[in-house]
PDB file of N, CA and C in Angstrom:
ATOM      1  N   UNK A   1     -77.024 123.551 253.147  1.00  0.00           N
ATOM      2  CA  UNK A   1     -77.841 123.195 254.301  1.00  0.00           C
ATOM      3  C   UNK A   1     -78.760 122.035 253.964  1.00  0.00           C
ATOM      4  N   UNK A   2     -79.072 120.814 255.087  1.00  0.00           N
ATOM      5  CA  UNK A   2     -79.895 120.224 255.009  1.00  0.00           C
ATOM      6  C   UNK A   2     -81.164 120.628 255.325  1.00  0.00           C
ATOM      7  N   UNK A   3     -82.092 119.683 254.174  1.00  0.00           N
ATOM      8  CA  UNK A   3     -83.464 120.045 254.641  1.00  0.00           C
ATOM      9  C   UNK A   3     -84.327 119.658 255.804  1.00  0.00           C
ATOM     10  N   UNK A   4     -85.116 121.019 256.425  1.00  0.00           N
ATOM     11  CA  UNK A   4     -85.046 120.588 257.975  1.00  0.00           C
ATOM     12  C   UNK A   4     -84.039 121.036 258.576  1.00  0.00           C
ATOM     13  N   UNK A   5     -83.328 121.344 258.042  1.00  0.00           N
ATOM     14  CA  UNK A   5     -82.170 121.479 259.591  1.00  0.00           C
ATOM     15  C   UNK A   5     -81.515 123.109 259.263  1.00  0.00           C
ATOM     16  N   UNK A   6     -81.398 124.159 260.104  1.00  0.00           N
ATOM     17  CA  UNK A   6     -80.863 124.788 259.824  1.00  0.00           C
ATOM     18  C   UNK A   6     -79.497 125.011 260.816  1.00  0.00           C
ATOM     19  N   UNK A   7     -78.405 125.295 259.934  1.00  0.00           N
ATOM     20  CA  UNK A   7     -76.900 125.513 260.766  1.00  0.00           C
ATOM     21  C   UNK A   7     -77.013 126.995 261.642  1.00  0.00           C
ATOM     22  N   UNK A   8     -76.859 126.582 262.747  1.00  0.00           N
ATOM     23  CA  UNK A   8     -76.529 127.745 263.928  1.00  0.00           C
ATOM     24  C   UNK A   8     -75.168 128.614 263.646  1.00  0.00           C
ATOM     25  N   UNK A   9     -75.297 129.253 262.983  1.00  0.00           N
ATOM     26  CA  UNK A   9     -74.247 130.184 262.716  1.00  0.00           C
ATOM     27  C   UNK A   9     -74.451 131.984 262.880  1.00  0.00           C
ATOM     28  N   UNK A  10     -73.679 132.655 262.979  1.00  0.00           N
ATOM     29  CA  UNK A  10     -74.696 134.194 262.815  1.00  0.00           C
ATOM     30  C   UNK A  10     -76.076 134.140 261.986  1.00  0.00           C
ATOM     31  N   UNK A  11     -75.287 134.233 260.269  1.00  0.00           N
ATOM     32  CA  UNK A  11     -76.273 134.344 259.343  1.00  0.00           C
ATOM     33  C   UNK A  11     -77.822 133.274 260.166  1.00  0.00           C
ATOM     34  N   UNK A  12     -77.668 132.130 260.655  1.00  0.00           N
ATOM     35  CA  UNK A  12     -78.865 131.324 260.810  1.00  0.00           C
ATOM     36  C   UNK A  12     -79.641 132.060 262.244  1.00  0.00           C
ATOM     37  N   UNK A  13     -79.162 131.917 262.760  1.00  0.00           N
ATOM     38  CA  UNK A  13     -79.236 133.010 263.910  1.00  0.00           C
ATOM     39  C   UNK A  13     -80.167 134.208 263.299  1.00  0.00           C
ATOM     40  N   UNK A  14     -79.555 135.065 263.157  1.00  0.00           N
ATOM     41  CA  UNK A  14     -80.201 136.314 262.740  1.00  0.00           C
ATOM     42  C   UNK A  14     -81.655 135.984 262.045  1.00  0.00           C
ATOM     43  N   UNK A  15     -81.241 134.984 260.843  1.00  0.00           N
ATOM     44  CA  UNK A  15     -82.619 134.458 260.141  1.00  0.00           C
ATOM     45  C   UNK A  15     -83.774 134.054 261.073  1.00  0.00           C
ATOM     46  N   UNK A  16     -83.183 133.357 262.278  1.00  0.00           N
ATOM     47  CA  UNK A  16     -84.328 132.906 263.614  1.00  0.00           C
ATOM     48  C   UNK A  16     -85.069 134.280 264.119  1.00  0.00           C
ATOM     49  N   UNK A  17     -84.069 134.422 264.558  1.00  0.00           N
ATOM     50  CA  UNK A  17     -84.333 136.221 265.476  1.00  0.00           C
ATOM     51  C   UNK A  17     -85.280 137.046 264.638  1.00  0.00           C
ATOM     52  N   UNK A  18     -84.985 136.973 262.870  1.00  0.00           N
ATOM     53  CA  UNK A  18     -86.126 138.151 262.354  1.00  0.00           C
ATOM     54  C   UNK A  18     -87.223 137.024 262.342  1.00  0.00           C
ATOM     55  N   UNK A  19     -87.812 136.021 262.187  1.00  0.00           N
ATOM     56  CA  UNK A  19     -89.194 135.628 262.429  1.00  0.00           C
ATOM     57  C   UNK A  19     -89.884 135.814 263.235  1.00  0.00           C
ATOM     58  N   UNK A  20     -90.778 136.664 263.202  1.00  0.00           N
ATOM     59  CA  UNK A  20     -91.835 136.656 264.527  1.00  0.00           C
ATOM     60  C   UNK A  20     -92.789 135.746 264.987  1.00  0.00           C
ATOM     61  N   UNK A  21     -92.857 134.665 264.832  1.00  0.00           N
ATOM     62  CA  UNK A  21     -93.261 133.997 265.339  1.00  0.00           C
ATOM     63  C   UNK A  21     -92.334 133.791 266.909  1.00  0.00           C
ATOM     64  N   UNK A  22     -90.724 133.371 266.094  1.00  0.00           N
ATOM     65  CA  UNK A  22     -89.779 132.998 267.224  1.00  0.00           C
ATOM     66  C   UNK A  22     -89.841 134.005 267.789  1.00  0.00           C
ATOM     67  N   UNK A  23     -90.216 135.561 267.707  1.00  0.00           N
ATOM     68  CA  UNK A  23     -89.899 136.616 268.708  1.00  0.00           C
ATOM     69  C   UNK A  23     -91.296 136.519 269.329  1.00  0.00           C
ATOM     70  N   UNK A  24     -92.192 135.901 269.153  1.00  0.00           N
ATOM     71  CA  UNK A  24     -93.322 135.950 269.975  1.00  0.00           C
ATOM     72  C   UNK A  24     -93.410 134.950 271.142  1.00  0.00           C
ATOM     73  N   UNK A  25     -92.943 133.934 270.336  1.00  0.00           N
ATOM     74  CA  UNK A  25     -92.869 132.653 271.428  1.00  0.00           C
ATOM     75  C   UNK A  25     -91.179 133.342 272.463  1.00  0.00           C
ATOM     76  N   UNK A  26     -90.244 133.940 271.935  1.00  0.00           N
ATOM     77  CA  UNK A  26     -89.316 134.237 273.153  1.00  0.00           C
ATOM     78  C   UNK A  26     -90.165 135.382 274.556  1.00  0.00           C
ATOM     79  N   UNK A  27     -90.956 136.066 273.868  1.00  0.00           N
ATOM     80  CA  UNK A  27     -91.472 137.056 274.779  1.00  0.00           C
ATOM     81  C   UNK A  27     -92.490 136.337 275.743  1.00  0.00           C
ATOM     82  N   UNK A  28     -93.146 135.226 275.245  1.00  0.00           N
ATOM     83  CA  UNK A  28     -94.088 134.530 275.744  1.00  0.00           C
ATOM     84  C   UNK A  28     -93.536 133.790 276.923  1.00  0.00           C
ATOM     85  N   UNK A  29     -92.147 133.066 276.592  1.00  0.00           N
ATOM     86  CA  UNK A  29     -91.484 132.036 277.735  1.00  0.00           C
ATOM     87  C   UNK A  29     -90.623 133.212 278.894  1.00  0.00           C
ATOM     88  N   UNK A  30     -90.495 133.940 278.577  1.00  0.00           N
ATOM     89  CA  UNK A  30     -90.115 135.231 279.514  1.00  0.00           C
ATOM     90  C   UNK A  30     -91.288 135.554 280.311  1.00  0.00           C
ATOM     91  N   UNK A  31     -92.284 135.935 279.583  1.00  0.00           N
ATOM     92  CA  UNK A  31     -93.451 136.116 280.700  1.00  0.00           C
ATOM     93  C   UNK A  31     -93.862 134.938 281.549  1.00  0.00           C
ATOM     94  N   UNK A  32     -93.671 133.791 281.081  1.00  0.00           N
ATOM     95  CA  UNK A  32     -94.441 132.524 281.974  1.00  0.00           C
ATOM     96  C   UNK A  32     -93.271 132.561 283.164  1.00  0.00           C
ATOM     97  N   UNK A  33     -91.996 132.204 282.568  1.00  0.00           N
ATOM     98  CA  UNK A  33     -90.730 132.542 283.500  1.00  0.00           C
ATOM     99  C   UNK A  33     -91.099 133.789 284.739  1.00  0.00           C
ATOM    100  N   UNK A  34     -91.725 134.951 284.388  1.00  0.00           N
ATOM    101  CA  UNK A  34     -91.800 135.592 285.282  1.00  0.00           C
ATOM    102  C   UNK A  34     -92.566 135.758 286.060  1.00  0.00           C
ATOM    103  N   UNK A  35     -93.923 135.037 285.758  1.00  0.00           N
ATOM    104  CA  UNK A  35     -94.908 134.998 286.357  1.00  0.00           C
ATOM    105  C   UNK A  35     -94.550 133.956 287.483  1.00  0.00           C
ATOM    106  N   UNK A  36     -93.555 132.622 286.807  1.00  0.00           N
ATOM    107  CA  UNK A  36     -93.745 131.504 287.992  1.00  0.00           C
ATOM    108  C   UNK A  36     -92.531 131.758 289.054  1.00  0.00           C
ATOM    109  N   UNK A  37     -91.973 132.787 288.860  1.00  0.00           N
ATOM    110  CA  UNK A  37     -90.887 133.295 289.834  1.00  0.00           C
ATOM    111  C   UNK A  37     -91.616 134.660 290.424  1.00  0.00           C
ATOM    112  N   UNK A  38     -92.909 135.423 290.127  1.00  0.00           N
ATOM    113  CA  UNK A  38     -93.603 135.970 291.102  1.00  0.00           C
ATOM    114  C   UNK A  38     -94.433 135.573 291.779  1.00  0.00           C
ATOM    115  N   UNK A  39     -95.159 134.133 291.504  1.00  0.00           N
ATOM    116  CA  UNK A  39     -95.860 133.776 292.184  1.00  0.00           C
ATOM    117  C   UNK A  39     -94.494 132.829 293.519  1.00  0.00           C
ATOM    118  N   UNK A  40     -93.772 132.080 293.149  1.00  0.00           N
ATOM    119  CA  UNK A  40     -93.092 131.875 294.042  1.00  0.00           C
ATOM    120  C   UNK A  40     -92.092 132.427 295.075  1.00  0.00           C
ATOM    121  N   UNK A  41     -91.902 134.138 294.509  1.00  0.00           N
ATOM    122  CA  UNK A  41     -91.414 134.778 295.592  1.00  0.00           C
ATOM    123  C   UNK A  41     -92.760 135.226 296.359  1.00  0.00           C
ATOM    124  N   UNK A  42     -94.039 135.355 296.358  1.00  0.00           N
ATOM    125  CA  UNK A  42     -95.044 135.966 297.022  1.00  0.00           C
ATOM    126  C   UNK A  42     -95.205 134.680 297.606  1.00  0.00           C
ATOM    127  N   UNK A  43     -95.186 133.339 297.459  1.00  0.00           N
ATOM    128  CA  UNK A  43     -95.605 132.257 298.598  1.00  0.00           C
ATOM    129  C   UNK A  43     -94.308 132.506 299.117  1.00  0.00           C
ATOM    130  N   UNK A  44     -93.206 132.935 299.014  1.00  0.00           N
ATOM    131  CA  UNK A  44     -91.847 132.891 300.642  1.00  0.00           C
ATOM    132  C   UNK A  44     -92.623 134.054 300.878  1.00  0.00           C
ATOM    133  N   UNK A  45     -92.656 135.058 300.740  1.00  0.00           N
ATOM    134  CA  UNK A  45     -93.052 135.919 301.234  1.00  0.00           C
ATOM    135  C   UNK A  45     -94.216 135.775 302.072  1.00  0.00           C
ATOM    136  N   UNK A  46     -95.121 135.336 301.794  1.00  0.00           N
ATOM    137  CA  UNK A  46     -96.508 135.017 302.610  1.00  0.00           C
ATOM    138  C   UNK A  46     -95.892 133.712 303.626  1.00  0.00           C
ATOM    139  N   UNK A  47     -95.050 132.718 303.925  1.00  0.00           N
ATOM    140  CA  UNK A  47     -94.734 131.865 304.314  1.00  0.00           C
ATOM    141  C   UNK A  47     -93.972 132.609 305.667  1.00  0.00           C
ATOM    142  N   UNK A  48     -93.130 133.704 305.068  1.00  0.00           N
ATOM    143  CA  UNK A  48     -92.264 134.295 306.335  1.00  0.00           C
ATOM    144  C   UNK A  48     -93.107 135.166 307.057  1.00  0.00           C
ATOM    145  N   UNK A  49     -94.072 135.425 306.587  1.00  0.00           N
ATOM    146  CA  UNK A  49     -95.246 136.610 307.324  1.00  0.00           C
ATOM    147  C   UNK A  49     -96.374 135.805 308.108  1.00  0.00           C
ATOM    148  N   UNK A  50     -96.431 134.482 307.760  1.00  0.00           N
ATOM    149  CA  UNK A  50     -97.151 133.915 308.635  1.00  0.00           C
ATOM    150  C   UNK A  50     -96.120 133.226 309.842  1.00  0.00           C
ATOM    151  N   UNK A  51     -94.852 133.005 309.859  1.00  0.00           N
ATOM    152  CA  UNK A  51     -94.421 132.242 310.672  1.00  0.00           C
ATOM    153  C   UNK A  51     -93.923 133.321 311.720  1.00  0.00           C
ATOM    154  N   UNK A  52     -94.053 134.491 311.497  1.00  0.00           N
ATOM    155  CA  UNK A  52     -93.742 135.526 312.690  1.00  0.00           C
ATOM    156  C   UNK A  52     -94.764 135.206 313.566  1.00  0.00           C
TER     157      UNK A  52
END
């Protein structure tokens, strides 16, 4: 392997996956992800409740 660079393979993979850092930052972009897809289903939602 080059330095700096690691090969995407299982073994490198797996090595990603056990760092917690990377499992903190995946849980983190899941929550922002879900937050900006609840706030944008509650503006359709508030959008179709005002246009009745």
């Amino acid at each position: 392997m080059r330095k700096g660079k690691m090969k995407m393979n299982k073994k490198g993979l797996a090595a990603l996956s056990a760092n917690p850092l990377y499992r903190a930052r995946r849980v983190q972009a899941i929550c922002y992800a879900s937050v900006l897809l609840n706030i944008t289903l509650l503006a359709c939602l508030a959008s179709v409740m005002l246009c009745r």
